[in-house]
PDB file of N, CA and C in Angstrom:
ATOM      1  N   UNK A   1      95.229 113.674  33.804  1.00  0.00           N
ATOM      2  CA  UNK A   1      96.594 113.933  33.390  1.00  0.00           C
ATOM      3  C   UNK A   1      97.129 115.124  34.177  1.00  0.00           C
ATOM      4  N   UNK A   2      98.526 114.977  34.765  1.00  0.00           N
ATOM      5  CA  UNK A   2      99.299 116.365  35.631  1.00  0.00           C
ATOM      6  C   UNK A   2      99.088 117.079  34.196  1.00  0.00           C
ATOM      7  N   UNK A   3      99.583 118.222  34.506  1.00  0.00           N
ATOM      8  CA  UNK A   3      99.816 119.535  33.411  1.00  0.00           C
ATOM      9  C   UNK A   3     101.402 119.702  33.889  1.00  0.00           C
ATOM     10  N   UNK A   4     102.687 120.080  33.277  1.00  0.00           N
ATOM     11  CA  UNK A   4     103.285 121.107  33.193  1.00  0.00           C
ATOM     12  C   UNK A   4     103.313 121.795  32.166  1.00  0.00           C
ATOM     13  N   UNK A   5     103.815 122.872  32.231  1.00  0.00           N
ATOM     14  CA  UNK A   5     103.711 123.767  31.535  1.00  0.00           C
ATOM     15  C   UNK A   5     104.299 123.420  29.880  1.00  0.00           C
ATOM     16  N   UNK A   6     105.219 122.275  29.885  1.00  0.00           N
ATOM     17  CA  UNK A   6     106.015 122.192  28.262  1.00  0.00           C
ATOM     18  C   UNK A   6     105.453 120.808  28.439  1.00  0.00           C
ATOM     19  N   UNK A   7     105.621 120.019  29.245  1.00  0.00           N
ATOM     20  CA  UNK A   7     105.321 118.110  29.071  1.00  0.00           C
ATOM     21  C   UNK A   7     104.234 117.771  29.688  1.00  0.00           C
ATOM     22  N   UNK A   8     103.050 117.234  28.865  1.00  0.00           N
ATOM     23  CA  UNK A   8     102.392 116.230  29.538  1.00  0.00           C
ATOM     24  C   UNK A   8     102.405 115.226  30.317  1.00  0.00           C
ATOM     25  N   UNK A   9     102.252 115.006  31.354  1.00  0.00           N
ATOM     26  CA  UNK A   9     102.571 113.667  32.413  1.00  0.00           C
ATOM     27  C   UNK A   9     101.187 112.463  32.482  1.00  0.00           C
ATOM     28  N   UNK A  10     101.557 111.536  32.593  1.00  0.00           N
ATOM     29  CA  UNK A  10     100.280 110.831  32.959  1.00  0.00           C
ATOM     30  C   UNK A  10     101.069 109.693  34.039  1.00  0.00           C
ATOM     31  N   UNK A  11     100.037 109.713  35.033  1.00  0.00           N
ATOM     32  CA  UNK A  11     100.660 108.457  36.092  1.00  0.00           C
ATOM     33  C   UNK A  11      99.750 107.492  36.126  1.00  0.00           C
ATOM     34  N   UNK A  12     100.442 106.449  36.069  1.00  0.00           N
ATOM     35  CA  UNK A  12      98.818 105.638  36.742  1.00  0.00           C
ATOM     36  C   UNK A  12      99.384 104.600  37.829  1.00  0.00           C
ATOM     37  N   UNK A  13      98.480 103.506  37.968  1.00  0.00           N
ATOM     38  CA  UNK A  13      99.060 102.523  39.175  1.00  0.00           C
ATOM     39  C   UNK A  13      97.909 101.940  39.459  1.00  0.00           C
ATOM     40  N   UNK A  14      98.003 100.373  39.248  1.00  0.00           N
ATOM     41  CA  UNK A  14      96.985  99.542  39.454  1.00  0.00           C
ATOM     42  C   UNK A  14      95.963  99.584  38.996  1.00  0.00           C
ATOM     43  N   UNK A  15      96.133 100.494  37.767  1.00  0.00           N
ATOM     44  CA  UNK A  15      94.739 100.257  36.701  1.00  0.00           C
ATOM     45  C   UNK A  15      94.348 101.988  37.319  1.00  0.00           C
ATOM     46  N   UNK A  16      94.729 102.696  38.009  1.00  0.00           N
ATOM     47  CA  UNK A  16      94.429 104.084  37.999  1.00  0.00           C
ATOM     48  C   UNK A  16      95.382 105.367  37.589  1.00  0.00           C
ATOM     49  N   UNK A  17      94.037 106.077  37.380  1.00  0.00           N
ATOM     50  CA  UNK A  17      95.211 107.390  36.645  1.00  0.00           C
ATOM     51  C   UNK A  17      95.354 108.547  38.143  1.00  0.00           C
ATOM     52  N   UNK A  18      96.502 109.009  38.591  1.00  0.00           N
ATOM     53  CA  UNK A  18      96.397 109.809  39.232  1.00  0.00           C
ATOM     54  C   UNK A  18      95.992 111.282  38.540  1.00  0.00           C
ATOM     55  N   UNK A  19      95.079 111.879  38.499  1.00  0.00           N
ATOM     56  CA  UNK A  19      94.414 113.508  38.572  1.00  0.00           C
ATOM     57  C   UNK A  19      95.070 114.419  39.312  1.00  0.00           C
ATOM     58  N   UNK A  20      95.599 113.924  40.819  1.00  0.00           N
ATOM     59  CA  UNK A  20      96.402 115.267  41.763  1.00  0.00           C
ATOM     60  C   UNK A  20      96.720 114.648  42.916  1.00  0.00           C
ATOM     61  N   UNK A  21      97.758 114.842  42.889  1.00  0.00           N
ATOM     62  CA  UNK A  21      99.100 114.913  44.173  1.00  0.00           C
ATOM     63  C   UNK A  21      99.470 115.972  44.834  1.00  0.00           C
ATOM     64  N   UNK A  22      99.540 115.842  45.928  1.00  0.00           N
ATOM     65  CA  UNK A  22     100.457 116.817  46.861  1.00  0.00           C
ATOM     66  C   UNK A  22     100.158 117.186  47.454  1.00  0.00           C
ATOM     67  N   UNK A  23     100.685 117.917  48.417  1.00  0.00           N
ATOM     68  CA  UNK A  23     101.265 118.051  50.640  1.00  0.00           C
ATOM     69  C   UNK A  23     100.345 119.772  50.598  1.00  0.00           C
ATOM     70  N   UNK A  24      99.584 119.441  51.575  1.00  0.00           N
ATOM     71  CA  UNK A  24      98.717 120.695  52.307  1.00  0.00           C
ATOM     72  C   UNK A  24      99.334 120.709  53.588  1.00  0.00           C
ATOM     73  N   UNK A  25     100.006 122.014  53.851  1.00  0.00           N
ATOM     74  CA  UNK A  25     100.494 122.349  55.474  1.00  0.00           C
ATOM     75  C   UNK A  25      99.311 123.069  56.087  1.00  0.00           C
ATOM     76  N   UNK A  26      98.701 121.992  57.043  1.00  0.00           N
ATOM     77  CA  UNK A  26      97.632 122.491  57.907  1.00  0.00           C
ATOM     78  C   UNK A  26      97.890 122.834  59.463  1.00  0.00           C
ATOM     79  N   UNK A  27      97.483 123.879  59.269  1.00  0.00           N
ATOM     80  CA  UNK A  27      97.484 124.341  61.084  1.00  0.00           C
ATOM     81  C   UNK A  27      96.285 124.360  61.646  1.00  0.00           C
ATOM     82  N   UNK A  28      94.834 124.174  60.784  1.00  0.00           N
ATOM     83  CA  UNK A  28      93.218 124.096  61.138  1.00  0.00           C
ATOM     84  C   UNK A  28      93.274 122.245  61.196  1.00  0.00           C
ATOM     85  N   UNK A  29      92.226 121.883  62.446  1.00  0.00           N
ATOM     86  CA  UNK A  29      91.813 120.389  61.790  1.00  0.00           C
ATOM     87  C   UNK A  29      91.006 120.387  60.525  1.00  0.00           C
ATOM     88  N   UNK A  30      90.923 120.685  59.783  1.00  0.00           N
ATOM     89  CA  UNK A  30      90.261 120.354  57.776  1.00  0.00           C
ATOM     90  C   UNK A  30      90.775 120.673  57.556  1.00  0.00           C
ATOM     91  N   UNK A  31      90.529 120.070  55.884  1.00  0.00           N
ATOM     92  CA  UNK A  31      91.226 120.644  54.841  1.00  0.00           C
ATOM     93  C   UNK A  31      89.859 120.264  53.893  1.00  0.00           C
ATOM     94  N   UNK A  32      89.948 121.101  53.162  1.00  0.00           N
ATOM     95  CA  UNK A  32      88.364 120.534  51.808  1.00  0.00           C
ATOM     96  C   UNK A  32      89.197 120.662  50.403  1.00  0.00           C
ATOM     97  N   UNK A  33      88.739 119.592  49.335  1.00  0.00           N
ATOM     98  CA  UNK A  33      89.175 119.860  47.969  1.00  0.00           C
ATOM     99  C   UNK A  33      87.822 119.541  47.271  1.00  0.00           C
ATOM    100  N   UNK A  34      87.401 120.641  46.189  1.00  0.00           N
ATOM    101  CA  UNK A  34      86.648 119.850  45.292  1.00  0.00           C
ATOM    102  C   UNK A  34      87.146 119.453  43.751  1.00  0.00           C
ATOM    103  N   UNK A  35      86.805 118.439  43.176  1.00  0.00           N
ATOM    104  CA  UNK A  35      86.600 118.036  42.173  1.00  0.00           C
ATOM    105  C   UNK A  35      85.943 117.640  40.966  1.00  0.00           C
ATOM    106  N   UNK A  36      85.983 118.248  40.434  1.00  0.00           N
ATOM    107  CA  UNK A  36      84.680 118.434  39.179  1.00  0.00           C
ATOM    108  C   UNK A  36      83.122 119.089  40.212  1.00  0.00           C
ATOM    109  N   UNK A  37      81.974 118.306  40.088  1.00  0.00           N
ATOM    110  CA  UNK A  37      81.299 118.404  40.863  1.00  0.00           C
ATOM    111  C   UNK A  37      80.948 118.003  42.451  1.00  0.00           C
ATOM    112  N   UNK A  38      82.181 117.509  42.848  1.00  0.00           N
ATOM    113  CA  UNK A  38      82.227 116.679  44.395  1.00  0.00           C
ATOM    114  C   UNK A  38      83.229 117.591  45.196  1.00  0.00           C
ATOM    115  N   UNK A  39      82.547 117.514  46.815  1.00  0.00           N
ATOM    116  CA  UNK A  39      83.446 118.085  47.516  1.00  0.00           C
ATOM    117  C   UNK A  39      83.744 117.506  48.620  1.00  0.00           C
ATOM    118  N   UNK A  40      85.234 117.253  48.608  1.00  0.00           N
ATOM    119  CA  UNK A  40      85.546 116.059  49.986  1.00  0.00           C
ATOM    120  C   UNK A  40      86.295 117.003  50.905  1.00  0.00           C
ATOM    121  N   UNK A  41      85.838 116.667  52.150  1.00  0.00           N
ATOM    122  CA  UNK A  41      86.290 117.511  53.245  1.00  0.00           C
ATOM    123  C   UNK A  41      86.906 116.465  54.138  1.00  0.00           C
ATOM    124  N   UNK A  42      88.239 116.285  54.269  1.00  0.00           N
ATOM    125  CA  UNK A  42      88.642 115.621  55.636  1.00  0.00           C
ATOM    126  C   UNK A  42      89.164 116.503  56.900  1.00  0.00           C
ATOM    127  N   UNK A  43      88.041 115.649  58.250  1.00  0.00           N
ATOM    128  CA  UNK A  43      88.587 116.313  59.210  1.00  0.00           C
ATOM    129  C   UNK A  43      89.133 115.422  60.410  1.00  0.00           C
ATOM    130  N   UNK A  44      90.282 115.899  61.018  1.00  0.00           N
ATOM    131  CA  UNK A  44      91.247 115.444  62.197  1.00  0.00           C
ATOM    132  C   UNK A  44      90.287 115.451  63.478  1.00  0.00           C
ATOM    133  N   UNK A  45      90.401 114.320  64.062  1.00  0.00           N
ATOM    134  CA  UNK A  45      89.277 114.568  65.493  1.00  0.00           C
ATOM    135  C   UNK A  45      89.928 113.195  66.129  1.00  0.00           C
ATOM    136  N   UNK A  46      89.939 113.972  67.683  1.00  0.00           N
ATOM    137  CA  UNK A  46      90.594 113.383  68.373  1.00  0.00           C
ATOM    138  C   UNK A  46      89.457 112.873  69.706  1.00  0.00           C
ATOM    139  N   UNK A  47      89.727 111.562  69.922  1.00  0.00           N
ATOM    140  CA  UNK A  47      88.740 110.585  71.116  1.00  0.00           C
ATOM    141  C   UNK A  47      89.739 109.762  71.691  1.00  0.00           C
ATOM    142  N   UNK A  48      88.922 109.332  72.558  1.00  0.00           N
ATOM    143  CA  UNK A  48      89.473 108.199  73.612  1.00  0.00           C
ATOM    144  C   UNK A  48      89.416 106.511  72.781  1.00  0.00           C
ATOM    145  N   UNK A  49      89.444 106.599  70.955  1.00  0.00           N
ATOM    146  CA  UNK A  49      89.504 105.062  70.614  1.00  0.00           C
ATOM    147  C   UNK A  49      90.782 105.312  69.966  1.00  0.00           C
ATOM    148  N   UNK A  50      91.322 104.268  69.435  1.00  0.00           N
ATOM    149  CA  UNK A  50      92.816 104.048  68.154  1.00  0.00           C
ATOM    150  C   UNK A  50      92.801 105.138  67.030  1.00  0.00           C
ATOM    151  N   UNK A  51      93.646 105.378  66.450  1.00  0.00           N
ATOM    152  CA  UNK A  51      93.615 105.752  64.737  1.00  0.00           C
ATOM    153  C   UNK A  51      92.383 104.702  64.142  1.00  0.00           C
ATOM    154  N   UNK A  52      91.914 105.559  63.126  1.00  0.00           N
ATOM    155  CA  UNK A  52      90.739 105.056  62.060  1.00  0.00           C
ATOM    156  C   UNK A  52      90.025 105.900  61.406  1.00  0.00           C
ATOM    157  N   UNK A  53      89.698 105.914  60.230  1.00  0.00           N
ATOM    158  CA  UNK A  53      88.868 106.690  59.211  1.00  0.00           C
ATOM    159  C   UNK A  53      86.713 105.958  59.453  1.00  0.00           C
ATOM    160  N   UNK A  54      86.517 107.005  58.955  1.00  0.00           N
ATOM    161  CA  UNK A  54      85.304 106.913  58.775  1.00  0.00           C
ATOM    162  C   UNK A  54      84.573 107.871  57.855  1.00  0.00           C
ATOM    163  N   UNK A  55      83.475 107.637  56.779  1.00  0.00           N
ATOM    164  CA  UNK A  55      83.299 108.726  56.184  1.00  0.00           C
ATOM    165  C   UNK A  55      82.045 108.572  55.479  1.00  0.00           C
ATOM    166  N   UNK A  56      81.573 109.908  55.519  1.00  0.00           N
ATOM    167  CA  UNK A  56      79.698 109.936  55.416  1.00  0.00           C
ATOM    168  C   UNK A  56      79.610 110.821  54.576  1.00  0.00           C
ATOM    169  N   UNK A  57      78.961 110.872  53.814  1.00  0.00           N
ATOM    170  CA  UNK A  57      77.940 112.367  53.173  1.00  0.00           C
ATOM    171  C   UNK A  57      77.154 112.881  54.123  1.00  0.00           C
ATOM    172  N   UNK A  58      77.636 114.018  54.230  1.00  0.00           N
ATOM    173  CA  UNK A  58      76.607 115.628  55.183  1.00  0.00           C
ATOM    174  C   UNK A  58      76.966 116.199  54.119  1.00  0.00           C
ATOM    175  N   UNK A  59      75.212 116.860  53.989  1.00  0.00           N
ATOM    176  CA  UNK A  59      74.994 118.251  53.150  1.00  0.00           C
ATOM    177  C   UNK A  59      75.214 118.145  51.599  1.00  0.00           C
ATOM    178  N   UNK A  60      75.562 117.097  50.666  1.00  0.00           N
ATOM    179  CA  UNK A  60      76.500 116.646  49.549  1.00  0.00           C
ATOM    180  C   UNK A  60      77.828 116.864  49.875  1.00  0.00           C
ATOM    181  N   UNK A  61      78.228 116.587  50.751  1.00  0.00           N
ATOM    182  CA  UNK A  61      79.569 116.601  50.796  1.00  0.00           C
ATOM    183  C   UNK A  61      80.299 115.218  51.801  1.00  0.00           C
ATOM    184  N   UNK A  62      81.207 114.789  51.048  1.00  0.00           N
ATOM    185  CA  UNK A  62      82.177 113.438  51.176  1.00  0.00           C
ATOM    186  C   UNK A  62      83.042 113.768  52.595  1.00  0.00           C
ATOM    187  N   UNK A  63      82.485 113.782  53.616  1.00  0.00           N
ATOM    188  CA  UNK A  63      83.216 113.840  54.971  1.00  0.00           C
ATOM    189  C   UNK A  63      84.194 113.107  55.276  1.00  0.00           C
ATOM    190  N   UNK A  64      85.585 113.029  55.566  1.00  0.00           N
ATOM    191  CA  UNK A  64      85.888 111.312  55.867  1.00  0.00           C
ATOM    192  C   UNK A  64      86.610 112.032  56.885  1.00  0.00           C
ATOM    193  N   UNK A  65      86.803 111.671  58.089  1.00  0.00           N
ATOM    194  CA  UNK A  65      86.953 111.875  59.620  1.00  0.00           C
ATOM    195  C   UNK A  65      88.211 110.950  60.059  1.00  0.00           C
ATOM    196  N   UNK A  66      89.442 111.703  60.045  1.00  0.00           N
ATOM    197  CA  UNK A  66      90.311 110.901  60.058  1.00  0.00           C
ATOM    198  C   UNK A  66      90.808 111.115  62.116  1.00  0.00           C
ATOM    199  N   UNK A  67      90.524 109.872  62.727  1.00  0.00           N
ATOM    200  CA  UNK A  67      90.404 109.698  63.905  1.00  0.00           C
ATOM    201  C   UNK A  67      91.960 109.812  64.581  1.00  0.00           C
ATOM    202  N   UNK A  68      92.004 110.560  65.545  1.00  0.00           N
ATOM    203  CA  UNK A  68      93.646 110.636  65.972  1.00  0.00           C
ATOM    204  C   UNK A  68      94.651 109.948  65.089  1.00  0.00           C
ATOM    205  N   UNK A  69      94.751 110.587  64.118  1.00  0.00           N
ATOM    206  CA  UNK A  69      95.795 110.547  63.038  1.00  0.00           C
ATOM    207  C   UNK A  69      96.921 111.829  64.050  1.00  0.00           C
ATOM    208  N   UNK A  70      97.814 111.309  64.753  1.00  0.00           N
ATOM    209  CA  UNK A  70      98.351 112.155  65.738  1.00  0.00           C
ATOM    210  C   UNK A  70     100.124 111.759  65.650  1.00  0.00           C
ATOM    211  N   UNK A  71     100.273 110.807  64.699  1.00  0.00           N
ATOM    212  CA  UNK A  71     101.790 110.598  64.803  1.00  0.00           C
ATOM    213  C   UNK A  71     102.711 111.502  64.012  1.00  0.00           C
ATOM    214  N   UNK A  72     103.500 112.082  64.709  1.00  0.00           N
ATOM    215  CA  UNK A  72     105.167 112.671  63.954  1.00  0.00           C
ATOM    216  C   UNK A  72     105.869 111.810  63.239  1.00  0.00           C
ATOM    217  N   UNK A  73     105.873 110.164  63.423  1.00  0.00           N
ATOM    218  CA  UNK A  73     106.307 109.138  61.951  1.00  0.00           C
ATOM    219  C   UNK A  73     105.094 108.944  60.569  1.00  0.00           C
ATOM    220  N   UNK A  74     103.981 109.122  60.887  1.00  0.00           N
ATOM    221  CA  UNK A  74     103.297 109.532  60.038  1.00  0.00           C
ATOM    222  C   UNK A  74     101.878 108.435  60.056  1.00  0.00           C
ATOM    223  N   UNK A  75     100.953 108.579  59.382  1.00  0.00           N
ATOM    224  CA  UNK A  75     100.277 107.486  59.153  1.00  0.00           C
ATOM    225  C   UNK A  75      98.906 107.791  58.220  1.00  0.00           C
ATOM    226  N   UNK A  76      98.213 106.463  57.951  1.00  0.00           N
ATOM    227  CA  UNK A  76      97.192 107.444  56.641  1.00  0.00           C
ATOM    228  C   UNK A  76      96.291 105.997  56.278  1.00  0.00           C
ATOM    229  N   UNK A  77      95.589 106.460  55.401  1.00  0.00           N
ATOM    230  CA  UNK A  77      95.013 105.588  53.932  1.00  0.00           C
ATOM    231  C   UNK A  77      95.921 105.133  53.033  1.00  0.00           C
ATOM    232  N   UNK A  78      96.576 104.429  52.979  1.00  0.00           N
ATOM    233  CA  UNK A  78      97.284 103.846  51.474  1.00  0.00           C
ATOM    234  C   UNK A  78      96.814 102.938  49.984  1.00  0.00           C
ATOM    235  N   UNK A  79      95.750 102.265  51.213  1.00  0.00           N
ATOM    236  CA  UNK A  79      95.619 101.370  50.167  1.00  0.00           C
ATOM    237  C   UNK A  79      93.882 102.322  49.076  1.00  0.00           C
ATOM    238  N   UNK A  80      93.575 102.362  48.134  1.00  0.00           N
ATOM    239  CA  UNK A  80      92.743 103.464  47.750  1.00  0.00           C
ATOM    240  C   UNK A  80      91.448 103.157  47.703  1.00  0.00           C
ATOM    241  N   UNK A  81      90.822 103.998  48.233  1.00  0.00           N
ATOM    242  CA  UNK A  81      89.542 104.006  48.984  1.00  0.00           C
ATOM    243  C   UNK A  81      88.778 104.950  47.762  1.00  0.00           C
ATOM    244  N   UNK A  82      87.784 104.327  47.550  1.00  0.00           N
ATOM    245  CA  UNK A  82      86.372 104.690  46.758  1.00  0.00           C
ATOM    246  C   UNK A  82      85.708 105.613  47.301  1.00  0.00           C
ATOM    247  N   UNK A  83      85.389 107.077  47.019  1.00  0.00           N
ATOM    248  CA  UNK A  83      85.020 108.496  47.627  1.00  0.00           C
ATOM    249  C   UNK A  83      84.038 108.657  46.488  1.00  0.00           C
ATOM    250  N   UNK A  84      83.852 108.436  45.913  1.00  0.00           N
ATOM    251  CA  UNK A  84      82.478 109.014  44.607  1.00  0.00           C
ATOM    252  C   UNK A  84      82.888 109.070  43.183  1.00  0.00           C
ATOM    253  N   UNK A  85      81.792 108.982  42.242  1.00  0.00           N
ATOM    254  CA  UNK A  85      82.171 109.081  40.700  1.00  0.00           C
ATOM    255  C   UNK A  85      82.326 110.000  40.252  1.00  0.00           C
ATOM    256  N   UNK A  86      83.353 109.864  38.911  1.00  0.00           N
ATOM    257  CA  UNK A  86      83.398 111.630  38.335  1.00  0.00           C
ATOM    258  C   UNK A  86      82.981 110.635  36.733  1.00  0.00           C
ATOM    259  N   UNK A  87      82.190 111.157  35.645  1.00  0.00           N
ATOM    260  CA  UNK A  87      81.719 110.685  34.631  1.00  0.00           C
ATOM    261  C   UNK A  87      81.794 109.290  34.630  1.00  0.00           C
ATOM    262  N   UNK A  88      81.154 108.950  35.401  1.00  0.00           N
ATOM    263  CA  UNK A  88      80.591 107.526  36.111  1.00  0.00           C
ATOM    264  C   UNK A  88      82.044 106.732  36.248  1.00  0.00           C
ATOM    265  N   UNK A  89      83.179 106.690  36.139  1.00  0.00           N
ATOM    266  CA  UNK A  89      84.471 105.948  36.489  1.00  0.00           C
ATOM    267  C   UNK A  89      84.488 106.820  38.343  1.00  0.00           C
ATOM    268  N   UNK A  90      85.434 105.705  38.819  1.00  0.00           N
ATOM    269  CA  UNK A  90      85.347 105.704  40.473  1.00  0.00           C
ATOM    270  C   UNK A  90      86.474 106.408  40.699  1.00  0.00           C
ATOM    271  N   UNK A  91      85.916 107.309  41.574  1.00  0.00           N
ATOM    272  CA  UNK A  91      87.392 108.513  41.856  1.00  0.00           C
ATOM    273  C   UNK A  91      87.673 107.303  43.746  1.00  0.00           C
ATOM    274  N   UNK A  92      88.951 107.328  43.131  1.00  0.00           N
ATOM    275  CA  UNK A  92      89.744 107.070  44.670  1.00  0.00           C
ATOM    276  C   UNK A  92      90.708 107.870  45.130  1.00  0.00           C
ATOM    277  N   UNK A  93      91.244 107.972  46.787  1.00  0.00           N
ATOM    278  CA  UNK A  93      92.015 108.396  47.379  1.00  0.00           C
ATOM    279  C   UNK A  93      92.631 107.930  48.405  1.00  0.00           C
ATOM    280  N   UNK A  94      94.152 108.685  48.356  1.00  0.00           N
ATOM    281  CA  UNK A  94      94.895 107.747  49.670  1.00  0.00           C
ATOM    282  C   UNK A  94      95.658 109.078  49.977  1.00  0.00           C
ATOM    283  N   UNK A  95      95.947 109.062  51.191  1.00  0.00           N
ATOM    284  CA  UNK A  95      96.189 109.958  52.449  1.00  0.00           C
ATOM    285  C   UNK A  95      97.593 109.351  53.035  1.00  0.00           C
ATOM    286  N   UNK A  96      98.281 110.723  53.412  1.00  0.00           N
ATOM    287  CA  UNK A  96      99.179 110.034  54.761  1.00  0.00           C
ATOM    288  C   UNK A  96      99.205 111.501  55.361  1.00  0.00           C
ATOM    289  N   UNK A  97      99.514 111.467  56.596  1.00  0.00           N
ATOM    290  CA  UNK A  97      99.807 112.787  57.749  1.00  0.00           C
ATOM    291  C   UNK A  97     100.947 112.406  58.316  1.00  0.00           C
ATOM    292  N   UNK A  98     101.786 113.338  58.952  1.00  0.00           N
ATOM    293  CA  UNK A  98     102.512 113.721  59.581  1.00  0.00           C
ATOM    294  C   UNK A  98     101.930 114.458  60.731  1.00  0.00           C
ATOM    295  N   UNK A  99     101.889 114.817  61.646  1.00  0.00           N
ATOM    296  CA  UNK A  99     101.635 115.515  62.949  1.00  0.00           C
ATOM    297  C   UNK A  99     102.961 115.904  63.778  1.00  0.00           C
ATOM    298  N   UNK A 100     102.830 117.198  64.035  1.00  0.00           N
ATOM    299  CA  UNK A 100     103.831 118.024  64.706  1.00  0.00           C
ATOM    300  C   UNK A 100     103.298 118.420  66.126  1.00  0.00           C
ATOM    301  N   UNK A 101     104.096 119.154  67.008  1.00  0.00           N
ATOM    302  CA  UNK A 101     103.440 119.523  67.836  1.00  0.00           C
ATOM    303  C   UNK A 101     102.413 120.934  67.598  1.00  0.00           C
ATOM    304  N   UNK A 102     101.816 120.908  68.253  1.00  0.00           N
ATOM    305  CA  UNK A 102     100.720 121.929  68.250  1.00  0.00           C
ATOM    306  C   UNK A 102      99.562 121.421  67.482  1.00  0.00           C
ATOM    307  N   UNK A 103      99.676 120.261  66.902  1.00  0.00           N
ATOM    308  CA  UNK A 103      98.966 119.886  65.251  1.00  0.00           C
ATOM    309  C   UNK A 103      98.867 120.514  64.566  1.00  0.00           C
ATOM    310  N   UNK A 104      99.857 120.881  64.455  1.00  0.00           N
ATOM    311  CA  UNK A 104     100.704 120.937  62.695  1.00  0.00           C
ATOM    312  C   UNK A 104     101.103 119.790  62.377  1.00  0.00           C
ATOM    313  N   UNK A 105      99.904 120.228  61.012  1.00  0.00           N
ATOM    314  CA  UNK A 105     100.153 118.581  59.937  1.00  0.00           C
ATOM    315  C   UNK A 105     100.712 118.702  58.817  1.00  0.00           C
ATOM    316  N   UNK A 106     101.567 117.803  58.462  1.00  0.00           N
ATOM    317  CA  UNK A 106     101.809 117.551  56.531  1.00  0.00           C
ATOM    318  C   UNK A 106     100.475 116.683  56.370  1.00  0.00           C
ATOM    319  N   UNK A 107      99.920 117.097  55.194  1.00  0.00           N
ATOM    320  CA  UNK A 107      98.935 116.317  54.780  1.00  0.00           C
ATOM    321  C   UNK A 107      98.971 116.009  53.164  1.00  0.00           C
ATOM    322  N   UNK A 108      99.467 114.666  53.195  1.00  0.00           N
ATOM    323  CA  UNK A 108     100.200 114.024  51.518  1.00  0.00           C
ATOM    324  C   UNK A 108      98.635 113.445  51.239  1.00  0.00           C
ATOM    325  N   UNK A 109      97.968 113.996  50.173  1.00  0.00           N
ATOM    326  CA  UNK A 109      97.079 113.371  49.411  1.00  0.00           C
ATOM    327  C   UNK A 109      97.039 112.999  47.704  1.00  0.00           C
ATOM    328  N   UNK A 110      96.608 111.828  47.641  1.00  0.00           N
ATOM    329  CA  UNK A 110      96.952 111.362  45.961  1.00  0.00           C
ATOM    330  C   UNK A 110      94.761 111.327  45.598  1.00  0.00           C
ATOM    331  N   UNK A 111      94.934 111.660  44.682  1.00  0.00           N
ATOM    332  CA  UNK A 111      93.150 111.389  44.088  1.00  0.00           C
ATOM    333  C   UNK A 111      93.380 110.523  42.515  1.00  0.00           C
ATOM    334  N   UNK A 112      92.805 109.725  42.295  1.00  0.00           N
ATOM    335  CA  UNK A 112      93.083 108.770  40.802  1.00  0.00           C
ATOM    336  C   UNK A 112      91.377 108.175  40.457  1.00  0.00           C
ATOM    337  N   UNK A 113      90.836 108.218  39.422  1.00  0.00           N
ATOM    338  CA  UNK A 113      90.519 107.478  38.020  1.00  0.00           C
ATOM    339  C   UNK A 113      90.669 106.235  38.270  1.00  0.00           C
ATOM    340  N   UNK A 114      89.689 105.268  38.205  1.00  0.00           N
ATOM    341  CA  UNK A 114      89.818 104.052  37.775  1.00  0.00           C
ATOM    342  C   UNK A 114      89.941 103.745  35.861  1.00  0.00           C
ATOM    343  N   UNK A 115      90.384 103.475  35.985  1.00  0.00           N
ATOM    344  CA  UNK A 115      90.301 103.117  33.991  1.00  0.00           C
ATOM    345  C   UNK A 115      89.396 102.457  34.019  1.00  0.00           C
TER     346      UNK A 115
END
């Protein structure tokens, strides 16, 4: 459930509850969030193949390697991707970036609860 300060919010969508929304202005390639006991680190890395995600556990931690994610119209994860359990229900996430010059990024992330 969001918190504000006077109203409770609850979102959901497609059978999930969103937990946390919202835009990280990055000027480093990472960004890390943890959650309950999990810690997901996505990092920007740039090669000679297309845009594409990929993502491993190093160290206990949820890596996902978002591959020349390099556009100023934007681009991402939408559809929601399975990253690990929180009290055994499946935590998912979906991503979008923006890229500026210098790489400077908007980085829009949603995290949700399966019911």
């Amino acid at each position: 459930m969001i918190q504000n300060s006077q109203i409770p919010i609850k979102v959901t969508t497609s059978g999930c509850e969103v937990i946390a929304s919202g835009v990280v202005h990055l000027t480093e390639p990472e960004v890390k969030f943890e959650i309950a006991n999990l810690t997901i680190r996505y990092k920007f890395i740039k090669d000679s193949e297309g845009p594409r995600f990929t993502g491993e556990v190093v160290n206990k931690e949820m890596v996902i390697r978002l591959h020349n994610f390099t556009s100023a119209l934007g681009e991402g994860i939408l559809k929601p991707l399975e990253i690990g359990k929180i009290s055994g229900k499946s935590l998912l996430a979906t991503c979008y970036v923006t890229t500026s010059e210098g790489d400077l990024r908007e980085f829009h992330y949603t995290f949700m609860l399966r019911e």
